[in-house]
N, C-alpha and C. Protein backbone atom coordinates (compact mmCIF):
# COMPACT_ATOMS: atom_id res chain seq x y z
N UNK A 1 0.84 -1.17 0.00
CA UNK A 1 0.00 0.00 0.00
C UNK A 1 0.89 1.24 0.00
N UNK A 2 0.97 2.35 -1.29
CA UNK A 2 1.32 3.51 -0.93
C UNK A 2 0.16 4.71 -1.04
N UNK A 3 0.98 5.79 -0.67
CA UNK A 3 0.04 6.75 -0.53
C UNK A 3 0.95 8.32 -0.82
N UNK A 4 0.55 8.91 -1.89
CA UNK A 4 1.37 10.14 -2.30
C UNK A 4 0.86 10.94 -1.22
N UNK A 5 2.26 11.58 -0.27
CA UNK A 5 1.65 12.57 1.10
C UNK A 5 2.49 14.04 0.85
N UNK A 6 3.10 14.09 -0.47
CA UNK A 6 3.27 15.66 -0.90
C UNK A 6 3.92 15.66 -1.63
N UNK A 7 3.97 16.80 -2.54
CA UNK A 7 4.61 17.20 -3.89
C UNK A 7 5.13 18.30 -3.80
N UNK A 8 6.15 18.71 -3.90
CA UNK A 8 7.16 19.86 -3.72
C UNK A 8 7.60 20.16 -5.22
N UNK A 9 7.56 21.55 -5.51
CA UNK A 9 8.20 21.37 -6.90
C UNK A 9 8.97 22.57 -6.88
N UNK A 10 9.85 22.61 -8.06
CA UNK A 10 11.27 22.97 -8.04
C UNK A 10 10.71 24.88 -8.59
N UNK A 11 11.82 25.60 -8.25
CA UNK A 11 11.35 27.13 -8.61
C UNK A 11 11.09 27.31 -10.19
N UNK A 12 11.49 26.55 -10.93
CA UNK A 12 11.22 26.52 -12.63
C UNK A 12 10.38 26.08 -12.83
N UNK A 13 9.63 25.08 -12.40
CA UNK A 13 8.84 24.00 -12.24
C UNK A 13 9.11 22.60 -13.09
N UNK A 14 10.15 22.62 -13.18
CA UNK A 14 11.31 21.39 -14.17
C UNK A 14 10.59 20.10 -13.59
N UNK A 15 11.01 20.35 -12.21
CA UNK A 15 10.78 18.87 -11.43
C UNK A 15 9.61 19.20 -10.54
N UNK A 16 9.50 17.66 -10.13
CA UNK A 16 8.40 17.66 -8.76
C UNK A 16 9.03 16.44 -8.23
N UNK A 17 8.87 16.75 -6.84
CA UNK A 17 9.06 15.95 -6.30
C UNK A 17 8.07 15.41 -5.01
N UNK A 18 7.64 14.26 -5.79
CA UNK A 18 6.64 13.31 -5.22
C UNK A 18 7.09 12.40 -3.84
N UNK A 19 6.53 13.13 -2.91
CA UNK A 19 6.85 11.99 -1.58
C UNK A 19 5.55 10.97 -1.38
N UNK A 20 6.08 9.51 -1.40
CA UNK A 20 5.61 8.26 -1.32
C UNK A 20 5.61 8.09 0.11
N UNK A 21 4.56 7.49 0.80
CA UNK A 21 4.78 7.03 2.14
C UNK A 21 4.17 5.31 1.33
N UNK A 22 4.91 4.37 2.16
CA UNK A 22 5.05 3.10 1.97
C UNK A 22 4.81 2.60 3.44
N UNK A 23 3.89 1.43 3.51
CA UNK A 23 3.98 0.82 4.58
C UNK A 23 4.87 -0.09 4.43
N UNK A 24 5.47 -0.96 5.00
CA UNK A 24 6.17 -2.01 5.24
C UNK A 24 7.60 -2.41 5.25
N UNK A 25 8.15 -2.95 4.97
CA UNK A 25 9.80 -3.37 5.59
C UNK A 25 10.34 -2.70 3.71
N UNK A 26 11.63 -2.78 4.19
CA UNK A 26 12.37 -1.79 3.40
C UNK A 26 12.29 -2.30 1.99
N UNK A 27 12.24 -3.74 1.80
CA UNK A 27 12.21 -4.54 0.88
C UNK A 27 11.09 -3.72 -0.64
N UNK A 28 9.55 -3.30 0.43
CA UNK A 28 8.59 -3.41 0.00
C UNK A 28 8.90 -1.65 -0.79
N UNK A 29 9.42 -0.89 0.11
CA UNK A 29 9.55 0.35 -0.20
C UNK A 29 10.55 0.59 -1.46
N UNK A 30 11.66 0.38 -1.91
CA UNK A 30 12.34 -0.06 -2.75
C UNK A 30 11.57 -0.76 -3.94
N UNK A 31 10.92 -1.62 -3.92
CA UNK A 31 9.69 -2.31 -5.05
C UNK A 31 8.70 -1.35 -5.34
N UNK A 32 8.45 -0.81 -4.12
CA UNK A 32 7.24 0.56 -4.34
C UNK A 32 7.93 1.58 -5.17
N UNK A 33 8.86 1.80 -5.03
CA UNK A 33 9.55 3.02 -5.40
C UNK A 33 9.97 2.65 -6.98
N UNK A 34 10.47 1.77 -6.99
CA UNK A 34 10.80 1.15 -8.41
C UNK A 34 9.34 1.02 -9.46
N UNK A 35 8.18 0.46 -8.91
CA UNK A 35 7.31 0.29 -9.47
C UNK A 35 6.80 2.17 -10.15
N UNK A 36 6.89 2.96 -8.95
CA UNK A 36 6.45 4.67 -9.71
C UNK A 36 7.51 4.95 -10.83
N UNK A 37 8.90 4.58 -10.44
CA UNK A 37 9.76 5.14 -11.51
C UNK A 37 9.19 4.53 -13.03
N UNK A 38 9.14 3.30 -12.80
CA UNK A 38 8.50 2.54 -13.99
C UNK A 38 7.53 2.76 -14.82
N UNK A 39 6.74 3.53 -13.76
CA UNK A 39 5.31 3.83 -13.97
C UNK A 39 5.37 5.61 -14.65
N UNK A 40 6.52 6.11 -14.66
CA UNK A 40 6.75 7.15 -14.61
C UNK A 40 6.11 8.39 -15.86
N UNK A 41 6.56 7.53 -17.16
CA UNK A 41 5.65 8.13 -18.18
C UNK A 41 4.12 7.70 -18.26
N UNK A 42 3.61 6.81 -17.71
CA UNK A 42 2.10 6.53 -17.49
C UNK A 42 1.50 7.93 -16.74
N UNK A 43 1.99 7.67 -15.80
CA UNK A 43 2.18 8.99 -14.57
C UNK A 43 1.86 10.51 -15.43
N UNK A 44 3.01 10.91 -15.97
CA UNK A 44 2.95 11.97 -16.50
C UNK A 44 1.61 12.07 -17.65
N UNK A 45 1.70 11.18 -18.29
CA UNK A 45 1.00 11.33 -19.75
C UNK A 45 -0.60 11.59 -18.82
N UNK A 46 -0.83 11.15 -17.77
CA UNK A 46 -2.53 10.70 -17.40
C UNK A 46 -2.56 12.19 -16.86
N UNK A 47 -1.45 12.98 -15.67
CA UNK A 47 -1.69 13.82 -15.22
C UNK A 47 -1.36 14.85 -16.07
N UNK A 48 -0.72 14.74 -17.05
CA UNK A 48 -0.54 16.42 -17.86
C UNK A 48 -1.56 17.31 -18.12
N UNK A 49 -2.46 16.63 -18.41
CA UNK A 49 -3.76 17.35 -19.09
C UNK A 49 -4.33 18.52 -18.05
N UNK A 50 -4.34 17.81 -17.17
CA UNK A 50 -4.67 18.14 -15.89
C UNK A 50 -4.28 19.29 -15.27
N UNK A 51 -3.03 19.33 -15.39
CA UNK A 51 -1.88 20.53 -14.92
C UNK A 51 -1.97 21.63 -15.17
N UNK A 52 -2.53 21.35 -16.73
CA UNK A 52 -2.10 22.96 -17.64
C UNK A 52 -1.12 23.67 -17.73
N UNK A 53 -0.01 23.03 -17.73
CA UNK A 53 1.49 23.56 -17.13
C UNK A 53 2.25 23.30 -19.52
N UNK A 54 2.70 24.19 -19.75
CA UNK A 54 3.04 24.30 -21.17
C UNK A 54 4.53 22.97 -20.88
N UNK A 55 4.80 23.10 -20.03
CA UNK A 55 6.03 21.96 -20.14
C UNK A 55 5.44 21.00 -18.96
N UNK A 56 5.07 19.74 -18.70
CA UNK A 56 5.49 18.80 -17.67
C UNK A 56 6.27 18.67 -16.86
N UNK A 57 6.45 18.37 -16.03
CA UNK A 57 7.91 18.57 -15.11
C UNK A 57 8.00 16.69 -14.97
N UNK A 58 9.43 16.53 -14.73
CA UNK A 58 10.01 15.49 -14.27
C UNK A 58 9.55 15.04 -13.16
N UNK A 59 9.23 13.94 -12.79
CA UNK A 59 9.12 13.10 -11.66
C UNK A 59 10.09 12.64 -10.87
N UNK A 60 10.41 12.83 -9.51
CA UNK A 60 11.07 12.43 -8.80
C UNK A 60 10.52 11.66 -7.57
N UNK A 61 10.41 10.20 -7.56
CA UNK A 61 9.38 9.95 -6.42
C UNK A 61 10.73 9.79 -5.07
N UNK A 62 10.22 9.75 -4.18
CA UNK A 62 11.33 9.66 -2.97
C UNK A 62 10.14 9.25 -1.74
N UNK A 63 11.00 8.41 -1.18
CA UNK A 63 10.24 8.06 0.27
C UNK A 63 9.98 8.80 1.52
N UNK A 64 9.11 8.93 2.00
CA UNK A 64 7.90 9.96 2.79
C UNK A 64 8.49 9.51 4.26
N UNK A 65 9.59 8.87 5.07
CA UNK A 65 9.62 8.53 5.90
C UNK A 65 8.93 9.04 7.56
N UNK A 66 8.44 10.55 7.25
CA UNK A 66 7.62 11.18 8.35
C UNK A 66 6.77 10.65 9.44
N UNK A 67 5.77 9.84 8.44
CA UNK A 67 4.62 8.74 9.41
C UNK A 67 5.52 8.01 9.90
N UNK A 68 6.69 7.21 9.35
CA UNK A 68 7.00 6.12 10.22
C UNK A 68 7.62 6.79 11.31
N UNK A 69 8.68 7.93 11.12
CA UNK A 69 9.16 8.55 12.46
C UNK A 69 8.36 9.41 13.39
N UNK A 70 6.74 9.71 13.37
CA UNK A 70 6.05 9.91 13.75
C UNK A 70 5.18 9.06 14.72
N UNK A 71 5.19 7.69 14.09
CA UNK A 71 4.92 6.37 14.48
C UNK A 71 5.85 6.09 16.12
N UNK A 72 6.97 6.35 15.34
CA UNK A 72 7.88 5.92 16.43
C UNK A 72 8.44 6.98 17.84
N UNK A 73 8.02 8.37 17.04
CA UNK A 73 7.91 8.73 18.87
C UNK A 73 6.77 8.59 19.74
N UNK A 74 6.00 8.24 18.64
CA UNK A 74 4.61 8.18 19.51
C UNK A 74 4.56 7.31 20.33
N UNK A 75 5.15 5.80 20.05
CA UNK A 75 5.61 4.91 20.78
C UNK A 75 6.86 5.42 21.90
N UNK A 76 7.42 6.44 21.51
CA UNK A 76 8.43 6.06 22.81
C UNK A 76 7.85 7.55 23.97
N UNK A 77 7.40 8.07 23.48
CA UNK A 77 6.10 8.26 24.61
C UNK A 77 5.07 8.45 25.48
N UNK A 78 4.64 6.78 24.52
CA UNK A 78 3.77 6.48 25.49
C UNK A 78 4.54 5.43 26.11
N UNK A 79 5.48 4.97 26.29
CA UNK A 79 6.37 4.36 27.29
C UNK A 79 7.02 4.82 27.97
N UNK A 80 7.48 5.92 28.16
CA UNK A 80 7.94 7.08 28.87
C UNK A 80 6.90 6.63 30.23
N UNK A 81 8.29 6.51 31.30
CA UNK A 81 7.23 6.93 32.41
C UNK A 81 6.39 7.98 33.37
N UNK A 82 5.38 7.62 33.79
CA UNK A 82 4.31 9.32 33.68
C UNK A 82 5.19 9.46 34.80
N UNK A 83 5.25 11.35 35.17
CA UNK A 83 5.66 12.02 35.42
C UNK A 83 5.07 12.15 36.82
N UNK A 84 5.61 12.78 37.91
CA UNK A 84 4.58 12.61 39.37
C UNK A 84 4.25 14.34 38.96
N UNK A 85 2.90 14.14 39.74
CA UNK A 85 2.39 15.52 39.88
C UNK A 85 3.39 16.60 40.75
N UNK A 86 3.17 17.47 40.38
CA UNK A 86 4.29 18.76 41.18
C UNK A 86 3.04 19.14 42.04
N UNK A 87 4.00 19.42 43.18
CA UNK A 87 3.30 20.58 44.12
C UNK A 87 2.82 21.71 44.11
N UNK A 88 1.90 22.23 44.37
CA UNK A 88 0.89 23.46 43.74
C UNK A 88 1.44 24.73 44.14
N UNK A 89 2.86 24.64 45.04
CA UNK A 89 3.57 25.44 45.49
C UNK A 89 4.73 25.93 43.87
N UNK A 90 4.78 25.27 43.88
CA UNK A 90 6.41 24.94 42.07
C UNK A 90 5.13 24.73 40.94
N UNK A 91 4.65 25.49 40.43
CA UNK A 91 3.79 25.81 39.23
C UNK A 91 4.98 26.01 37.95
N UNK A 92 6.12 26.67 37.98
CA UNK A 92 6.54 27.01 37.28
C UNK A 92 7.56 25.52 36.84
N UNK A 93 7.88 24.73 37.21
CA UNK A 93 8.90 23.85 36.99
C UNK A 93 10.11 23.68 37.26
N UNK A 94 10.84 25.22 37.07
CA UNK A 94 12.37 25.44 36.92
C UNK A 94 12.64 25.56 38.25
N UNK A 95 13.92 25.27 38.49
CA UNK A 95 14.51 24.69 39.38
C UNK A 95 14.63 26.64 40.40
N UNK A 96 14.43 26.77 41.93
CA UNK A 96 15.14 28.24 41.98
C UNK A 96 16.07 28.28 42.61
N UNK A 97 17.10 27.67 42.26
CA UNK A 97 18.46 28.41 42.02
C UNK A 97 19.40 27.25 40.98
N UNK A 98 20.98 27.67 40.63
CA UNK A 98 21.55 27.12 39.51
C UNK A 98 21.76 25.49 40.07
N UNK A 99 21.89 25.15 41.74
CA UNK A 99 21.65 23.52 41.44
C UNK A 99 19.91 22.87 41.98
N UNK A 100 18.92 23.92 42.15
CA UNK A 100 17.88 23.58 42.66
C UNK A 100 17.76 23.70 44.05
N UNK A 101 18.28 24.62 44.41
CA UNK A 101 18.36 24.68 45.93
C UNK A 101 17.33 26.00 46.17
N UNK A 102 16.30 25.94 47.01
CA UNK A 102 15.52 27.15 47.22
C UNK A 102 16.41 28.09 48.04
N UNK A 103 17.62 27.90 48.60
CA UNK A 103 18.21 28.56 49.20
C UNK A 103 19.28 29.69 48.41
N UNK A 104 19.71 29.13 47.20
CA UNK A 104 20.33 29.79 46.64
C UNK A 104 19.77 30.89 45.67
């Protein structure tokens, strides 16, 4: 399964560059990626019309890795352990003084 999650294109408008998000192990992303290049003048010829752009621009597909590193802090946390409530006295957090000493 992919899913085009943005298109960036160049200040001439020569190129675009198509970010692919891919689910699955690296194997699959690489096959995904190979399959758009392949697909590449299909690609263009279906969307030109469309564009209205007097030249087409080049395709550049590249992998979307965002969701997965999005994925993965989300996981680290919610494993993070929760935090104890502060005292209603220390609202602010920061420590008052340079080693946390209320004295200093």
């Amino acid at each position: 399964m992919a899913t085009i999650s943005g298109v960036k294109m160049s200040p001439d408008l020569s190129l675009a560059y198509v970010y692919v998000t891919v689910f699955g192990d690296k194997k699959r992303i690489r096959e995904t990626l190979e399959g758009f290049k392949k697909s590449k003048g299909f690609i263009k010829k279906s969307i030109a019309p469309k564009l209205d752009l007097r030249l087409m621009p080049d395709l550049r597909f590249i992998h979307d890795d965002s969701f997965d590193e999005a994925a993965r802090l989300d996981a680290l946390i919610d494993a993070a352990p929760k935090g104890e409530v502060q005292e209603e006295d220390d609202v602010s957090g920061a420590p008052d003084g340079p080693s946390g000493d209320p004295a200093e």
